[in-house]
Protein backbone atom coordinates (compact mmCIF):
# COMPACT_ATOMS: atom_id res chain seq x y z
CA UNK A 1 278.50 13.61 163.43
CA UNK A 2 277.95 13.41 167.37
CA UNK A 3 279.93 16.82 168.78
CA UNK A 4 282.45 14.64 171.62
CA UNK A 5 284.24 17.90 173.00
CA UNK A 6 284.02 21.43 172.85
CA UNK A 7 285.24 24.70 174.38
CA UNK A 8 285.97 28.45 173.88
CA UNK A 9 289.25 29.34 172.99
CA UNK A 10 290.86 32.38 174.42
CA UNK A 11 290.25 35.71 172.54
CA UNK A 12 287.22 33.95 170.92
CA UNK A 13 285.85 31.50 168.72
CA UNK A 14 286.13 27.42 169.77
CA UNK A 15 287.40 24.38 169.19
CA UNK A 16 285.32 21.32 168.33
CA UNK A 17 285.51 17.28 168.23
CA UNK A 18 283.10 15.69 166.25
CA UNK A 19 283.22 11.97 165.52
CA UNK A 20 280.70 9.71 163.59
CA UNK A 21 280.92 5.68 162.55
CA UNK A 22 282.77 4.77 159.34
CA UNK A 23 281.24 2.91 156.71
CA UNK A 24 282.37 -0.95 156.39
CA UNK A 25 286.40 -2.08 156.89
CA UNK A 26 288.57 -2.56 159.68
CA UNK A 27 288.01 1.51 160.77
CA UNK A 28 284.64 1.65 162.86
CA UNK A 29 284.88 5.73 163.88
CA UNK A 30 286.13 8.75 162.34
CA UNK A 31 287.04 12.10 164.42
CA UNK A 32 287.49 15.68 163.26
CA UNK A 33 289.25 18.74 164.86
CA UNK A 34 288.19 22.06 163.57
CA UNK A 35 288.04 25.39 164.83
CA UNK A 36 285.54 28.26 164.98
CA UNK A 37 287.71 31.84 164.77
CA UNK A 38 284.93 34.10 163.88
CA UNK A 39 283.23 35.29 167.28
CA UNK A 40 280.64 36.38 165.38
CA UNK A 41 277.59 34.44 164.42
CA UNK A 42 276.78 36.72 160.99
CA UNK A 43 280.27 36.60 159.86
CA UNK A 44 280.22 32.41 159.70
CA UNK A 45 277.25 32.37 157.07
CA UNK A 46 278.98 30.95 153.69
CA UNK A 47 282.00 30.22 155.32
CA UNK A 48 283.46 26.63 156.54
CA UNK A 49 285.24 26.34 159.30
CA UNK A 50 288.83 24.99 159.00
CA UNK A 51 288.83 20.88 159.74
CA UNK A 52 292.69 20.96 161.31
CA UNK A 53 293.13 17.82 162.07
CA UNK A 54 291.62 13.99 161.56
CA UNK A 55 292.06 10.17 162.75
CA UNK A 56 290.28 7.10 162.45
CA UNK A 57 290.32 4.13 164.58
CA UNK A 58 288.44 0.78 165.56
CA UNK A 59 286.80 2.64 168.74
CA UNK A 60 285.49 5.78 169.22
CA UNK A 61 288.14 6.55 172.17
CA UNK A 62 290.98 5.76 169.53
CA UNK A 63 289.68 7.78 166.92
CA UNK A 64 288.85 10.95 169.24
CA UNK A 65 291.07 10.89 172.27
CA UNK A 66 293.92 12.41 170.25
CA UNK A 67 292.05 14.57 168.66
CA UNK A 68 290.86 15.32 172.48
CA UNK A 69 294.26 15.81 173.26
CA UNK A 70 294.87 18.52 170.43
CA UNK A 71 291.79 20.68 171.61
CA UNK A 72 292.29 21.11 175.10
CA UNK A 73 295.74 22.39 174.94
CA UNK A 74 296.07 25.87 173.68
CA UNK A 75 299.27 25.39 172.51
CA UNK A 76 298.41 22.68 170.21
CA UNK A 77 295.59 24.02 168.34
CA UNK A 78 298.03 27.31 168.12
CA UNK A 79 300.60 24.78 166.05
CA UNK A 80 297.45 22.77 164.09
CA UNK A 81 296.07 26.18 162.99
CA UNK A 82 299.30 27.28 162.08
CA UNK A 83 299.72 24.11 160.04
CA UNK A 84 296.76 24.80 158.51
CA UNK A 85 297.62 28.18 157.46
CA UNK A 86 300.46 27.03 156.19
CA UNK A 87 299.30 23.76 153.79
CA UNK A 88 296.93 26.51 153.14
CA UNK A 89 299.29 28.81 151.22
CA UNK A 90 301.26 25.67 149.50
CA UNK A 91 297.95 25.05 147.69
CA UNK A 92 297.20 28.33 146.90
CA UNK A 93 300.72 28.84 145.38
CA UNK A 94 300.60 25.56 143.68
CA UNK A 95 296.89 26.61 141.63
């Protein structure tokens, strides 16, 4: 995956877009949101950083501008993380 955007979020940690070529069909590109929380470096060993959000599309603009979008407002990745939080707990409750 080819990092496409990146920047610190306020308090700490950052926000990432990553986006690589599909394999084969109609879908050329795939882009990934996910955020970094832990500030520190030592506390990230063995631990994956949450992927909040995803798209695909037939250019690489299509499959990462929106994802773009998402990671440059504060706001948004606010509501994404809270999402993920959220689907987070369903899961857990559902095991």
């Amino acid at each position: 995956m080819v990092t496409t955007y990146t920047r610190e979020l306020p308090g700490g940690g950052h926000v990432i877009v990553e986006l690589e070529m599909a394999e084969g069909g109609a879908i050329a590109y795939r882009a990934v949101l996910w955020v970094e929380r832990r500030t520190d470096p030592l506390r990230r060993d063995g631990h994956e950083p949450p992927i909040l959000a995803e798209s695909a599309g037939e250019t690489a603009g299509r499959a990462a501008d929106p994802l773009v979008a998402i990671a440059a407002d504060n706001v948004l990745v606010a509501r994404a993380i809270r999402d993920w939080q959220q689907k987070r707990e369903l899961e857990t409750k559902s095991d």
